[in-house]
C-alpha atoms as a PDB file:
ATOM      1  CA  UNK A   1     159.124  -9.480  82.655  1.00  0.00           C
ATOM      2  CA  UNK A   2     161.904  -7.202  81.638  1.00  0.00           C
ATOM      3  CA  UNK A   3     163.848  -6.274  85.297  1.00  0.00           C
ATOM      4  CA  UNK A   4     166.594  -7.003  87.117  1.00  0.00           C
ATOM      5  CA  UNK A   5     168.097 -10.738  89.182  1.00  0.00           C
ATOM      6  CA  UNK A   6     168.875  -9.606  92.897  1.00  0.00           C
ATOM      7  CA  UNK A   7     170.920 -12.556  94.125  1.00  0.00           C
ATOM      8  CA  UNK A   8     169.315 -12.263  97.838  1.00  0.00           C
ATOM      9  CA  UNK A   9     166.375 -13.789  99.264  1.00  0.00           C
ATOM     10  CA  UNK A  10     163.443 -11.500 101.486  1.00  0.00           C
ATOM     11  CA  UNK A  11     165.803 -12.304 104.500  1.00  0.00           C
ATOM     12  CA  UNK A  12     169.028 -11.272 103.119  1.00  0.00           C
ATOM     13  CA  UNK A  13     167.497  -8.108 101.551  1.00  0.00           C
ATOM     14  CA  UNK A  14     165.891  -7.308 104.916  1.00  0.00           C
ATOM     15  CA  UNK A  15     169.376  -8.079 106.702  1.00  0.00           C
ATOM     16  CA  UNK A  16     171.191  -5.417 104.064  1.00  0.00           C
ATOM     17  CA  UNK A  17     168.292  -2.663 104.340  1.00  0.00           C
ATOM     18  CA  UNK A  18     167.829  -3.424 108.203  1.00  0.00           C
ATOM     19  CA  UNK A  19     163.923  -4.378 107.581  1.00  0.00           C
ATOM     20  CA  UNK A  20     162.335  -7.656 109.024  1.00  0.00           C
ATOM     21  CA  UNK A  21     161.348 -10.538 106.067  1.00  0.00           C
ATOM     22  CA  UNK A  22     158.004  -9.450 106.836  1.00  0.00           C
ATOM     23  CA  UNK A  23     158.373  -5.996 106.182  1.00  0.00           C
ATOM     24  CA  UNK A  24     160.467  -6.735 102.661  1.00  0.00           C
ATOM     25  CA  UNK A  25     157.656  -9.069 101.647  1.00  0.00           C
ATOM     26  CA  UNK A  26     154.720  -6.571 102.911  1.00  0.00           C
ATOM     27  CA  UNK A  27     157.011  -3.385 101.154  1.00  0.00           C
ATOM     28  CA  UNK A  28     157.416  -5.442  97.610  1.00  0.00           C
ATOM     29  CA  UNK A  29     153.781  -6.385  97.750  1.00  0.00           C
ATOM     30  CA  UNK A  30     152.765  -2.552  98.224  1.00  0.00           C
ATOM     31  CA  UNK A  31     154.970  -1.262  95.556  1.00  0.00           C
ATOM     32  CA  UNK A  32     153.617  -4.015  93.451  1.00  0.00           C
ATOM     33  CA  UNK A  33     149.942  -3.158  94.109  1.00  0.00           C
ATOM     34  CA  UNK A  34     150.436   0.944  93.464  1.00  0.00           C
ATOM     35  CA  UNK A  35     152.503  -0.610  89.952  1.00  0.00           C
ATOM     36  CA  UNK A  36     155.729   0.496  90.548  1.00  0.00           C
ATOM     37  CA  UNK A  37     157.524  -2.738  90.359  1.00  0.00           C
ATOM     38  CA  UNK A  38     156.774  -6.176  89.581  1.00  0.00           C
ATOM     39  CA  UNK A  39     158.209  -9.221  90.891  1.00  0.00           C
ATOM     40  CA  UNK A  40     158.877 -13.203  89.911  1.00  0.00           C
ATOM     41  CA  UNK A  41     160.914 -16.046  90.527  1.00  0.00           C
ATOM     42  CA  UNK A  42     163.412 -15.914  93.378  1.00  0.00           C
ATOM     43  CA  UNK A  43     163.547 -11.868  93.089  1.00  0.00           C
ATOM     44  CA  UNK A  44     163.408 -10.828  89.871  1.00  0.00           C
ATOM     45  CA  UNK A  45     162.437  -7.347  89.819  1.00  0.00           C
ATOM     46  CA  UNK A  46     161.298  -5.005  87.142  1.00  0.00           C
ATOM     47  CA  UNK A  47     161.145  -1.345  87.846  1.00  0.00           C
ATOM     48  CA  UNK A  48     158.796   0.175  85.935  1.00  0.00           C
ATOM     49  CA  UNK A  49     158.130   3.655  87.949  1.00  0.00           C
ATOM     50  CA  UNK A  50     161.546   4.978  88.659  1.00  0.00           C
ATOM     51  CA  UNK A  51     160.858   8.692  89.351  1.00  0.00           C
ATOM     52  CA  UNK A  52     157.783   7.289  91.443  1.00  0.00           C
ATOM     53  CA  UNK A  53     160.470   5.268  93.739  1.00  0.00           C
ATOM     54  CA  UNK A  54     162.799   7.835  93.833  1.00  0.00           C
ATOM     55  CA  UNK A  55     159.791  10.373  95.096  1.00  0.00           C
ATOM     56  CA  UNK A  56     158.543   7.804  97.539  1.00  0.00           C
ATOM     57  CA  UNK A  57     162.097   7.186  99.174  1.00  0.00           C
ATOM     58  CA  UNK A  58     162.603  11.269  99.059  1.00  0.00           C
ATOM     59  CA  UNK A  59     166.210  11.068  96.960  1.00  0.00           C
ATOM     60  CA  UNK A  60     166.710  13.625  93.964  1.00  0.00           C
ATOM     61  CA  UNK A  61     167.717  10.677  90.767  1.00  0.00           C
ATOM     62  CA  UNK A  62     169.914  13.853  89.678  1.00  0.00           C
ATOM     63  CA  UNK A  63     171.866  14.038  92.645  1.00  0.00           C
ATOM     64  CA  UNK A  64     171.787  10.204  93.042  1.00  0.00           C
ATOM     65  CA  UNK A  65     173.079   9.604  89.221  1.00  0.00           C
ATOM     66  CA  UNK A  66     176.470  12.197  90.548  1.00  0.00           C
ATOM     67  CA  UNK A  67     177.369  10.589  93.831  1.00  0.00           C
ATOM     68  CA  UNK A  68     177.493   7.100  92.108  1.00  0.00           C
ATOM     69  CA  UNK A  69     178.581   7.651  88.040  1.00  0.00           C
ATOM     70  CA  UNK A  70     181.355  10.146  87.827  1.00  0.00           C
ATOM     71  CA  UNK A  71     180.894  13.221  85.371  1.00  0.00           C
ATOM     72  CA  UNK A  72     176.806  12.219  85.312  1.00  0.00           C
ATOM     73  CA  UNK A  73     174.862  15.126  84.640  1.00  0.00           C
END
């Protein structure tokens, strides 16, 4: 599975995004199921719908990709 190590377990992800555990696990299992991301071992991710994450959360990648990579088109 091709993705991405995030160094923080369901509780420390909730703590950082202001969810509950329960809502992290119950939110990863959901984006899972409609096959936007997948998910292993102590959370490794793999993104494999960007533009469908980026919809769902209502940000514009465009505008994203400027605010955080200077001189990003």
């Amino acid at each position: 599975m091709p993705g991405r190590h995030v160094p923080l377990g369901q509780q420390q992800l909730g703590d950082f995004t202001g969810l509950t555990a329960v809502h992290v696990c119950r939110t990863l299992r959901r984006l899972n199921r409609l096959g936007m991301i997948e998910t292993g071992d102590h959370m490794d991710i793999a993104i494999h719908d960007v533009s469908a994450l980026a919809e769902l959360a209502g940000i514009d990648l465009g505008v994203l990709r400027k605010e955080i990579i200077p001189g990003a088109a």
